[in-house]
Protein backbone atom coordinates (compact mmCIF):
# COMPACT_ATOMS: atom_id res chain seq x y z
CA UNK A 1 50.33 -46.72 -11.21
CA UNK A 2 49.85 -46.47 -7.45
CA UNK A 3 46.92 -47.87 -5.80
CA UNK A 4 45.33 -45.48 -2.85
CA UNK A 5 47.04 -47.37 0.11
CA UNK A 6 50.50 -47.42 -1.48
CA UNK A 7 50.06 -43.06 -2.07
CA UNK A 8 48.50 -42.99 1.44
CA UNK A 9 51.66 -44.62 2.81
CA UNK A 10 54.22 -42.05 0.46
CA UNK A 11 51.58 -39.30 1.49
CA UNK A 12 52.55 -40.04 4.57
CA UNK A 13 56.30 -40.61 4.49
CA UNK A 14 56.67 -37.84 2.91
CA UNK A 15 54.95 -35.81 5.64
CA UNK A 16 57.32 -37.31 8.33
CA UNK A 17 60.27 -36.25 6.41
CA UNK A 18 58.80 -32.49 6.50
CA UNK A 19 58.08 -32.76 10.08
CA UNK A 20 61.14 -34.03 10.92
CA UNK A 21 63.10 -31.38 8.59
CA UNK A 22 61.19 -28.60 9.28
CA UNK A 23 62.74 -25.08 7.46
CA UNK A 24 65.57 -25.38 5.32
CA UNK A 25 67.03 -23.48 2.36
CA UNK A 26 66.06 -25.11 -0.85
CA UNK A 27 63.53 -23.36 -3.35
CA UNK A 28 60.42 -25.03 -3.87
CA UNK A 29 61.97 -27.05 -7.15
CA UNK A 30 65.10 -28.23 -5.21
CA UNK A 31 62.90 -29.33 -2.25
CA UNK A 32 60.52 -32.26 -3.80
CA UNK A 33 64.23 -33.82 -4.90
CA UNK A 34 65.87 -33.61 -2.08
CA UNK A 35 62.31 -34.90 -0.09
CA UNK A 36 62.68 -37.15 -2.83
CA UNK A 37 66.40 -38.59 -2.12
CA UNK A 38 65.86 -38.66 1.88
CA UNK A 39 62.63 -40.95 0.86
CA UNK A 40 64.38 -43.20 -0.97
CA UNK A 41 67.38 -43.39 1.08
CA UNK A 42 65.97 -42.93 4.61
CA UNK A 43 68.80 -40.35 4.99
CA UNK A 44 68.00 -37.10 6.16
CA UNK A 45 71.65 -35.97 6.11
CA UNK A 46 70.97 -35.51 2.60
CA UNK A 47 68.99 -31.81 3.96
CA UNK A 48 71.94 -30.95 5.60
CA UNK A 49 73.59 -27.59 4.69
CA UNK A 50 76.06 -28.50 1.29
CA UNK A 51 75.25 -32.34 1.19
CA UNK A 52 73.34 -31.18 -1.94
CA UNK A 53 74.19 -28.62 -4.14
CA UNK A 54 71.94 -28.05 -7.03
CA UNK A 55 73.61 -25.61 -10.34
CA UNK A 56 71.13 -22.98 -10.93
CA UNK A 57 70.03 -24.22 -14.41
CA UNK A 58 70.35 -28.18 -13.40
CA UNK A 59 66.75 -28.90 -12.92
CA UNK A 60 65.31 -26.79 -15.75
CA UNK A 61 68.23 -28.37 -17.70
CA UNK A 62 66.77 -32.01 -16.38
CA UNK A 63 63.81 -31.48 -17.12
CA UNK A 64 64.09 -30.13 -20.94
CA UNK A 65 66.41 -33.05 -21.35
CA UNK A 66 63.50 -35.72 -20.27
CA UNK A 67 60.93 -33.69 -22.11
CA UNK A 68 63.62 -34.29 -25.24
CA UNK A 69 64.01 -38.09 -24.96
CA UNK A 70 67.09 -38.41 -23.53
CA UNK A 71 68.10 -41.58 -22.23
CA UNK A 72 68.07 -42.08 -18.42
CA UNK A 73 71.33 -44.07 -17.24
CA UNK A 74 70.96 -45.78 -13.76
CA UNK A 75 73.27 -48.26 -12.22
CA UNK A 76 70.32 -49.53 -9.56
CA UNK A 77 67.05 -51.76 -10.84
CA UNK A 78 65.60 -49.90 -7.03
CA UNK A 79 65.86 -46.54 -9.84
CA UNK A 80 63.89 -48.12 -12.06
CA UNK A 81 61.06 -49.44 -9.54
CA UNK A 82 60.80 -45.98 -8.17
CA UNK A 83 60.41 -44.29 -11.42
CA UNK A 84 56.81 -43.00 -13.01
CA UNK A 85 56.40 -45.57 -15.53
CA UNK A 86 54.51 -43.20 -17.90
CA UNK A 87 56.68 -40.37 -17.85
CA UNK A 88 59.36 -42.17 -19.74
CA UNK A 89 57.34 -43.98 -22.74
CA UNK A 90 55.48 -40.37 -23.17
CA UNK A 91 58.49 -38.44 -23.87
CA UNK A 92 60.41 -41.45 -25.80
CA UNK A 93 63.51 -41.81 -22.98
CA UNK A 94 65.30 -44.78 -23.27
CA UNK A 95 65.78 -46.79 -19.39
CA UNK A 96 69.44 -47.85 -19.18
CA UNK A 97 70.59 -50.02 -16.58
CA UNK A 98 73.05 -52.85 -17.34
CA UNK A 99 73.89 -53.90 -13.46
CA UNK A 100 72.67 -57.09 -13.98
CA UNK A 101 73.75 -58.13 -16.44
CA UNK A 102 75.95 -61.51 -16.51
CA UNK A 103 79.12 -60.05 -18.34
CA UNK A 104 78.84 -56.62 -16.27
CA UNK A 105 79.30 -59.17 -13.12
CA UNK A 106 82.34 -61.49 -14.75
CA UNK A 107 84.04 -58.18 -15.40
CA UNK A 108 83.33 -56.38 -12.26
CA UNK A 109 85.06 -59.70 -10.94
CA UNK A 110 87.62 -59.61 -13.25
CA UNK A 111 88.61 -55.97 -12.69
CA UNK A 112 87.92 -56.13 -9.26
CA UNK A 113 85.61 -53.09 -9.03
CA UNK A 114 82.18 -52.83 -8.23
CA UNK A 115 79.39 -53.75 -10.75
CA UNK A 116 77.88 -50.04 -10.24
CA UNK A 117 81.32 -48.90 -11.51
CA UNK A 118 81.41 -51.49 -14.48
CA UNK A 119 77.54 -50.80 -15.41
CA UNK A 120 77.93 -47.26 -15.77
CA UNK A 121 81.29 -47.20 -18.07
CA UNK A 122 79.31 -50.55 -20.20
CA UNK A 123 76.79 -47.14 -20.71
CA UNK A 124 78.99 -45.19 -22.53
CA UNK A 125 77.33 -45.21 -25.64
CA UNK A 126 74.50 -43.53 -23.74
CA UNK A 127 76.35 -40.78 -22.32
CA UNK A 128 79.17 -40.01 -24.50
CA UNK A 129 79.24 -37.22 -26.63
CA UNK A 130 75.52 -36.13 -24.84
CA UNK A 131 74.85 -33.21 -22.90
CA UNK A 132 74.61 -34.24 -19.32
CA UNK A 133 72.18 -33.12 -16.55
CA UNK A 134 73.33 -34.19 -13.35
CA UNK A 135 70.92 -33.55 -10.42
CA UNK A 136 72.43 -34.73 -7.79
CA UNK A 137 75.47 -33.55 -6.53
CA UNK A 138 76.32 -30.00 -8.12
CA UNK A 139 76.46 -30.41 -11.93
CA UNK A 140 78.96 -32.55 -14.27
CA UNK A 141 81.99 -31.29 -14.80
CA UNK A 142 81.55 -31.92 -19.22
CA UNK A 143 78.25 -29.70 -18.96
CA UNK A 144 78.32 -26.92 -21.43
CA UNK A 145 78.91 -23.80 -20.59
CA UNK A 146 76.17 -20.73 -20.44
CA UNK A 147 77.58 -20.10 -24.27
CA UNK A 148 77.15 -23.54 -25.09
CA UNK A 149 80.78 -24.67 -25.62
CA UNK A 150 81.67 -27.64 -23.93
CA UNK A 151 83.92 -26.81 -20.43
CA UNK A 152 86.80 -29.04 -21.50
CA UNK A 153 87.03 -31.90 -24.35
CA UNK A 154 85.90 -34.78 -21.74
CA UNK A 155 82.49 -36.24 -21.20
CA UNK A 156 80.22 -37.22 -18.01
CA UNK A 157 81.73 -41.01 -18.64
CA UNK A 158 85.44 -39.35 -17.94
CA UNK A 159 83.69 -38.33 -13.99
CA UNK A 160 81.01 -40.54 -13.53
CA UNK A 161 80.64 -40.89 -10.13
CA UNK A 162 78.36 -43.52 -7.96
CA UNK A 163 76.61 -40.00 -6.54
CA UNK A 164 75.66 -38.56 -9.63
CA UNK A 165 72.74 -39.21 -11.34
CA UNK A 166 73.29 -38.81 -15.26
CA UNK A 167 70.48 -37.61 -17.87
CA UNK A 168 72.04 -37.44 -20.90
CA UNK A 169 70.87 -36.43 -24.45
């Protein structure tokens, strides 16, 4: 929960990044996410034309997926501190995030990749074989189709990518 001078100061952040954005072409569902992302990342570029393309059924899809229980996979704690903490117990979604993790680090050594990379794959049992939302950069390449068959035989583990952000059920 956020106390009244922690909201003023987002009330207010949020408020600079409109001021400093001014008109732009994302519907009024698209907007509060990409507000959202420039927030949390203290770059704008993010409301620049095609830094952020959003499938026409990705947030709808998103947000049926949270209301099911899916699991949310994350390969930040900062995700985590910046979620509602309520949203998540009411609807039953499981919090993934194995970054830190002592083996995820040994093997990220080992393999000589990063431990983002090496969390994310360690979450395969939470994404694989799940319908996949992803809201951040177009949508996943494994997403169904409008007829529900999958698009081709992989899953979101097969593209995960550090600029996706994966809700899977």
């Amino acid at each position: 929960m956020q106390t009244k001078k922690g909201q003023s100061i987002e009330d207010a952040s949020m408020q600079m990044i409109e001021d400093e954005i001014g008109s732009h072409e994302f519907n009024q569902k698209e907007w509060p996410i990409v507000r959202r992302i420039i927030h949390s990342t203290a770059d704008f570029d993010f409301a620049d034309k095609n830094k952020l393309i959003f499938h026409k059924d990705a947030i709808q899809s998103g947000m049926n997926a949270l209301k099911n229980g899916c699991s949310i996979v994350v390969d930040v704690n900062g995700v985590i501190g910046g979620m509602n903490k309520q949203n998540p117990k009411d609807f039953g979604n499981n919090i993934v995030c194995n970054i830190s993790k002592p083996e995820i680090m040994e093997l990220a050594k080992k393999e000589g990749k990063t431990r983002s990379q090496v969390s994310m794959r360690a979450a395969i049992s939470d994404i694989n074989g799940r319908y996949c939302s992803n809201w951040k950069r177009s949508n996943c390449p494994s997403r169904s189709n409008s007829d529900g068959q999958r698009r081709n035989s992989k899953t979101c583990s097969d593209y995960w990518n550090s600029s996706w952000i994966h809700l899977c059920c």
